[in-house]
PDB file of N, CA and C in Angstrom:
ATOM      1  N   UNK A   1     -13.920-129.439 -34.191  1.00  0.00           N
ATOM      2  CA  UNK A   1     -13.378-130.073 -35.376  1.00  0.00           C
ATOM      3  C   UNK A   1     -12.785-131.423 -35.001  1.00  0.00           C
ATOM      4  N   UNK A   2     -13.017-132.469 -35.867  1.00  0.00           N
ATOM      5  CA  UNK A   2     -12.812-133.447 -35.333  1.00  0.00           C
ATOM      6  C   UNK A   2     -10.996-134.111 -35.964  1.00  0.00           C
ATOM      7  N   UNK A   3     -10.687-134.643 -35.200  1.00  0.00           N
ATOM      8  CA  UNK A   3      -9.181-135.111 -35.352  1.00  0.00           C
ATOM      9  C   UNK A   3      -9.082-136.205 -36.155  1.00  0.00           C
ATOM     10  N   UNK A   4      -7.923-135.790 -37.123  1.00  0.00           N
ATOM     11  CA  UNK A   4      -7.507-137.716 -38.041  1.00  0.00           C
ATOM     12  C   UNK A   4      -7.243-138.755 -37.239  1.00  0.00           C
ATOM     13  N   UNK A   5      -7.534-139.605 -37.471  1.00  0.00           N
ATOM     14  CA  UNK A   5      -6.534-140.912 -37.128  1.00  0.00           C
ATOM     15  C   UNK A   5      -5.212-140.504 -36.926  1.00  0.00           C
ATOM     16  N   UNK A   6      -4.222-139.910 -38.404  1.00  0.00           N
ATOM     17  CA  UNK A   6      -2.987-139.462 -37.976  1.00  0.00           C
ATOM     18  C   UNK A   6      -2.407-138.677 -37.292  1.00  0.00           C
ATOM     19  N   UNK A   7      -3.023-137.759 -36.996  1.00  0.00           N
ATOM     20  CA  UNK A   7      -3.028-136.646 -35.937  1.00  0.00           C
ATOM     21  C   UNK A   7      -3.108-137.325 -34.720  1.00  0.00           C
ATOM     22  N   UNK A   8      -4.023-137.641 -34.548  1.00  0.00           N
ATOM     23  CA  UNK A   8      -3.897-137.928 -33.006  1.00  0.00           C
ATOM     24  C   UNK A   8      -2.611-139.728 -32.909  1.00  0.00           C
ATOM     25  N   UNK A   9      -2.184-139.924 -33.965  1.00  0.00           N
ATOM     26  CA  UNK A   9      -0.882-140.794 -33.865  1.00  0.00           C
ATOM     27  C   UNK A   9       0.423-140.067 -33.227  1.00  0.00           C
ATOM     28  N   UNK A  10       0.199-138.937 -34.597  1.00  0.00           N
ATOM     29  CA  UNK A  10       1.082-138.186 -34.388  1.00  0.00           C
ATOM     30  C   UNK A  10       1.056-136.921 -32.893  1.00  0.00           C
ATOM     31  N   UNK A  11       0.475-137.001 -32.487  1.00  0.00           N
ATOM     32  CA  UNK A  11       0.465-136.072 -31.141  1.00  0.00           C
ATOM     33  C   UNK A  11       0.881-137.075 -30.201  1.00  0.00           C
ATOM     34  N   UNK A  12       0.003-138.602 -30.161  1.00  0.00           N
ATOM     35  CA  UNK A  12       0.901-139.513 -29.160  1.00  0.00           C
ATOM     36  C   UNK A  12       2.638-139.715 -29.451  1.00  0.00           C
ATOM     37  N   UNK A  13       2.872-140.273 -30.698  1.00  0.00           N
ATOM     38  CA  UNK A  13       4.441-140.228 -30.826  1.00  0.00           C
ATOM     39  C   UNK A  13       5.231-138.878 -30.351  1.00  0.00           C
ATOM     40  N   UNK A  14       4.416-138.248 -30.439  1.00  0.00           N
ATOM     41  CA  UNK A  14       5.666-136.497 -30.178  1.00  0.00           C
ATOM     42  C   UNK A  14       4.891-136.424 -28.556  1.00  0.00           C
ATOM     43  N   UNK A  15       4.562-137.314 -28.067  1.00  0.00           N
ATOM     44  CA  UNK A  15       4.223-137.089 -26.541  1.00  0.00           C
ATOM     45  C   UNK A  15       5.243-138.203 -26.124  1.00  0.00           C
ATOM     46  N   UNK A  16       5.426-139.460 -26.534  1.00  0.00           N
ATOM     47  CA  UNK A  16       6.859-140.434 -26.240  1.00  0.00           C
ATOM     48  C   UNK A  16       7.595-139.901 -27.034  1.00  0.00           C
ATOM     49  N   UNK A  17       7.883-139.107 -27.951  1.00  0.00           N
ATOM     50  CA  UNK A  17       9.668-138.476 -28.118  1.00  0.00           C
ATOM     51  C   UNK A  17      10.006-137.614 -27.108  1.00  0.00           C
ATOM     52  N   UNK A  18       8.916-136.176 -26.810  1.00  0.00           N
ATOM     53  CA  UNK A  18       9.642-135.531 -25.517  1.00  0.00           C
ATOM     54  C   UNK A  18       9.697-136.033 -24.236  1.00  0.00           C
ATOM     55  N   UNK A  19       9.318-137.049 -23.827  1.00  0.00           N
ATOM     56  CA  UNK A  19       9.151-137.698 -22.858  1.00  0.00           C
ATOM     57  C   UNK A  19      10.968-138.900 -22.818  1.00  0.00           C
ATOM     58  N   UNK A  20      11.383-138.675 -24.304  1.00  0.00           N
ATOM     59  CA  UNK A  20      12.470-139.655 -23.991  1.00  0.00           C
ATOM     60  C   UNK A  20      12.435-140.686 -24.970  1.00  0.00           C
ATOM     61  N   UNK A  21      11.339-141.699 -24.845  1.00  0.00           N
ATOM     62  CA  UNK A  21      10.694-142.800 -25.791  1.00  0.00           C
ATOM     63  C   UNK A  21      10.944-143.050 -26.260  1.00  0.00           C
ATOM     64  N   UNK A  22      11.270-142.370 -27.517  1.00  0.00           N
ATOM     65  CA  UNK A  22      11.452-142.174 -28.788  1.00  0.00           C
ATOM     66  C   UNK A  22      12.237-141.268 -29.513  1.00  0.00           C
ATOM     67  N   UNK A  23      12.974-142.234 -30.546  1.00  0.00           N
ATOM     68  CA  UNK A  23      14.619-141.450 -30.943  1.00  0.00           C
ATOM     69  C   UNK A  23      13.912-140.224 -32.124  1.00  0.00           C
ATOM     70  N   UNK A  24      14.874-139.448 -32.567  1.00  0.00           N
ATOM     71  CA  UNK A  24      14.338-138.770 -33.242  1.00  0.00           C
ATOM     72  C   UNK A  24      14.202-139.372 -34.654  1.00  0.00           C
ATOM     73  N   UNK A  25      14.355-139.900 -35.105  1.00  0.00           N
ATOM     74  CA  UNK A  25      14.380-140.899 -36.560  1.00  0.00           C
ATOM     75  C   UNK A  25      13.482-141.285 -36.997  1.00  0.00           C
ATOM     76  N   UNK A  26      12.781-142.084 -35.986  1.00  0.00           N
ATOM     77  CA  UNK A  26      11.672-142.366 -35.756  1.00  0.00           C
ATOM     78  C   UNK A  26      10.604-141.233 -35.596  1.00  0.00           C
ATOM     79  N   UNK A  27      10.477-140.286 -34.976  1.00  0.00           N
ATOM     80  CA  UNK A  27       9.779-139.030 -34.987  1.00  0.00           C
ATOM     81  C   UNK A  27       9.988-138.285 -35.998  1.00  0.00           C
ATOM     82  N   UNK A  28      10.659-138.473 -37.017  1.00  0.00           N
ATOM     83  CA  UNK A  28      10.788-137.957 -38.448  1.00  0.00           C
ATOM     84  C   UNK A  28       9.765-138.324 -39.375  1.00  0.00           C
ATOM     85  N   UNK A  29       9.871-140.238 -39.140  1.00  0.00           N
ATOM     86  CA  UNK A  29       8.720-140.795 -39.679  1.00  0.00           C
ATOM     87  C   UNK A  29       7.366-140.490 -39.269  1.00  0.00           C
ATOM     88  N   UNK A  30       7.052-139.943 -38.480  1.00  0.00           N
ATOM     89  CA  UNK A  30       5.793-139.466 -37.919  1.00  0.00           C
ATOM     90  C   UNK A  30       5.404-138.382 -38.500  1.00  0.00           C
ATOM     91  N   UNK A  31       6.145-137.116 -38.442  1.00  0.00           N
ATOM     92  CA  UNK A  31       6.214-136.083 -38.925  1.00  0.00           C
ATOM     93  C   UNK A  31       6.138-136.230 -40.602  1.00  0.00           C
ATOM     94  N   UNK A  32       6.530-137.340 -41.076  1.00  0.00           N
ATOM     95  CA  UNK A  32       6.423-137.008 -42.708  1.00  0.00           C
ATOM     96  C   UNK A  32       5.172-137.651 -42.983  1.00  0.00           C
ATOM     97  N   UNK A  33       4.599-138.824 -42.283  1.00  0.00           N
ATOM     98  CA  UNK A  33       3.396-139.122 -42.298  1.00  0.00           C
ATOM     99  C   UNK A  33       2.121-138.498 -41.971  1.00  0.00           C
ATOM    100  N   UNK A  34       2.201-137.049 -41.341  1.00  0.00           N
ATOM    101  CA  UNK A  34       1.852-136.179 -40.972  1.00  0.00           C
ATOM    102  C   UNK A  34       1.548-134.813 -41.512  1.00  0.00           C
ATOM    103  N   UNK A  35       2.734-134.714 -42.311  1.00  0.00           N
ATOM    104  CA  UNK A  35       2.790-133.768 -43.693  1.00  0.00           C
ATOM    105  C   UNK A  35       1.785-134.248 -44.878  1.00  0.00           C
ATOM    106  N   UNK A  36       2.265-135.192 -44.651  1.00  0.00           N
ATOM    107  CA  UNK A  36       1.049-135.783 -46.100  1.00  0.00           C
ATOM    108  C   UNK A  36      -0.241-136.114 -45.710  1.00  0.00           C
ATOM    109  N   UNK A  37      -0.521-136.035 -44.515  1.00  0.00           N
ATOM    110  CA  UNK A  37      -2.147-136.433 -44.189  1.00  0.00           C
ATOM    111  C   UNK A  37      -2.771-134.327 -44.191  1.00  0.00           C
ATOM    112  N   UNK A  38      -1.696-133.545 -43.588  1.00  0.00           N
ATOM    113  CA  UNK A  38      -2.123-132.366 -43.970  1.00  0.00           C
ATOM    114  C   UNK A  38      -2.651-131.801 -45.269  1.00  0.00           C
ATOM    115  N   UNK A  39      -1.230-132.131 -46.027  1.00  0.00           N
ATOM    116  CA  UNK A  39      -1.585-132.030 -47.329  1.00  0.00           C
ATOM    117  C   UNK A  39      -2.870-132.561 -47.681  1.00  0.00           C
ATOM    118  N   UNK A  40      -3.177-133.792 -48.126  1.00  0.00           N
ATOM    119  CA  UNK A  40      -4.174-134.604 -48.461  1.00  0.00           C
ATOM    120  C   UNK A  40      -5.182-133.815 -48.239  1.00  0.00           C
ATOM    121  N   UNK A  41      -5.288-133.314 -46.344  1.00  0.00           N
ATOM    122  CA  UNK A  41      -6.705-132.547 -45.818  1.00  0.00           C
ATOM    123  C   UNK A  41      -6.943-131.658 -46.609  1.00  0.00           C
ATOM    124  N   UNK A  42      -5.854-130.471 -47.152  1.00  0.00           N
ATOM    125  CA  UNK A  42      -6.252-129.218 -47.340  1.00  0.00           C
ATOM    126  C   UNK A  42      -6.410-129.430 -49.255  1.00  0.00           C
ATOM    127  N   UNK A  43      -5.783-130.779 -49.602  1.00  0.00           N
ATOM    128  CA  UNK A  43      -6.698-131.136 -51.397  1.00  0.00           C
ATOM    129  C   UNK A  43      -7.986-131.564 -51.111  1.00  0.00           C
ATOM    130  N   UNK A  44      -8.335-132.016 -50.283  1.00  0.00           N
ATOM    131  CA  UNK A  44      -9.671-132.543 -49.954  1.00  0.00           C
ATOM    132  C   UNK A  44     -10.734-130.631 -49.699  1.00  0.00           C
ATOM    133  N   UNK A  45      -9.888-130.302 -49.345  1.00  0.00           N
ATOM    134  CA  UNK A  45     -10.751-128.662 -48.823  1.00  0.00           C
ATOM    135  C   UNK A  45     -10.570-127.809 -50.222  1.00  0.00           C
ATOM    136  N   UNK A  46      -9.881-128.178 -51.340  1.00  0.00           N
ATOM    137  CA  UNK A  46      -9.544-127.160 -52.389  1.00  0.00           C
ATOM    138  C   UNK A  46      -8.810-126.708 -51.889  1.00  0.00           C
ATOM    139  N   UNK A  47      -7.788-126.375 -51.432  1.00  0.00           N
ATOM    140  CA  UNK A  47      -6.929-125.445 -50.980  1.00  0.00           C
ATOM    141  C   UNK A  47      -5.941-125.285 -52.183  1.00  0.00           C
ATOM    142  N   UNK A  48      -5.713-124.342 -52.228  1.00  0.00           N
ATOM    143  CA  UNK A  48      -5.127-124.387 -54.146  1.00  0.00           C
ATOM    144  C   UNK A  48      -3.485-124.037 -53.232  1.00  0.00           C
ATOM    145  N   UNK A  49      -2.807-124.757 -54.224  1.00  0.00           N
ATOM    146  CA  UNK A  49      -1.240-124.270 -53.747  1.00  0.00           C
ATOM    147  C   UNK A  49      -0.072-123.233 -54.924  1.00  0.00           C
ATOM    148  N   UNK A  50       0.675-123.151 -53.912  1.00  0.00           N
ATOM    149  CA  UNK A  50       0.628-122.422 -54.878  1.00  0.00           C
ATOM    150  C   UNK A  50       2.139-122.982 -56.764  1.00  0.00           C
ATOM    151  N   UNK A  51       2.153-122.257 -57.470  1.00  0.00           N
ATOM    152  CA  UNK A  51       2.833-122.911 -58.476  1.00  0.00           C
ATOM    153  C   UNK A  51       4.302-123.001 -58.276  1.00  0.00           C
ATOM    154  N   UNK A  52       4.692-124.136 -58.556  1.00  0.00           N
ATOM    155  CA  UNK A  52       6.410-123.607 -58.964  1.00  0.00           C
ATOM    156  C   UNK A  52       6.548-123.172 -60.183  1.00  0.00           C
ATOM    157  N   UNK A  53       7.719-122.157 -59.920  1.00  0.00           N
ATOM    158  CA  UNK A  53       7.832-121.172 -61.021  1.00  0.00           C
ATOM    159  C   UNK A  53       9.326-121.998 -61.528  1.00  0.00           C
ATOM    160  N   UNK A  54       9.742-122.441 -62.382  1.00  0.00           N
ATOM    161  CA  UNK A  54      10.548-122.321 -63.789  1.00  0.00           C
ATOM    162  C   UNK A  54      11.001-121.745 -64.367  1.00  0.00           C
ATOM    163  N   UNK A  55      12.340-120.919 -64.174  1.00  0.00           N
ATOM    164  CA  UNK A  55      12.969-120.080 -65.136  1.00  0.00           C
ATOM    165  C   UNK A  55      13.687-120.923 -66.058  1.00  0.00           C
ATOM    166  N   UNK A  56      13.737-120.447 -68.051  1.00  0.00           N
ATOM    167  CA  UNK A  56      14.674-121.394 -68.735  1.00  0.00           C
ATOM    168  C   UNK A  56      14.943-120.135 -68.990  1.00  0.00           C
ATOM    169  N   UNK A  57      16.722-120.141 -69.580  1.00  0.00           N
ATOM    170  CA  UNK A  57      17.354-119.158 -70.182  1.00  0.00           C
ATOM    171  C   UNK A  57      17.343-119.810 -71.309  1.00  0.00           C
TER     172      UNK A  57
END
């Protein structure tokens, strides 16, 4: 299976954060840029999610 662009960003940045490199703040931003390229993948695959539920009294 072949790797994103962001993925393999994101595997180098979290290879300079445990290494020291890089503060964690910055590795936050990676990680949220990362979340959303997941996401994206698995709308691109149909991946159905699931609903938020809404209670009104």
């Amino acid at each position: 299976m072949k790797k994103s662009i962001l993925q393999v960003i994101h595997e180098s940045a979290k290879g300079l954060f445990d290494i020291g490199l890089m503060d964690a703040k910055t590795m936050r931003s990676f990680d949220a840029m990362r979340a959303i390229d997941v996401g994206l993948d698995s709308l691109k695959k149909g991946t159905k999610f699931p609903q938020k539920t809404v209670m009104i009294d």
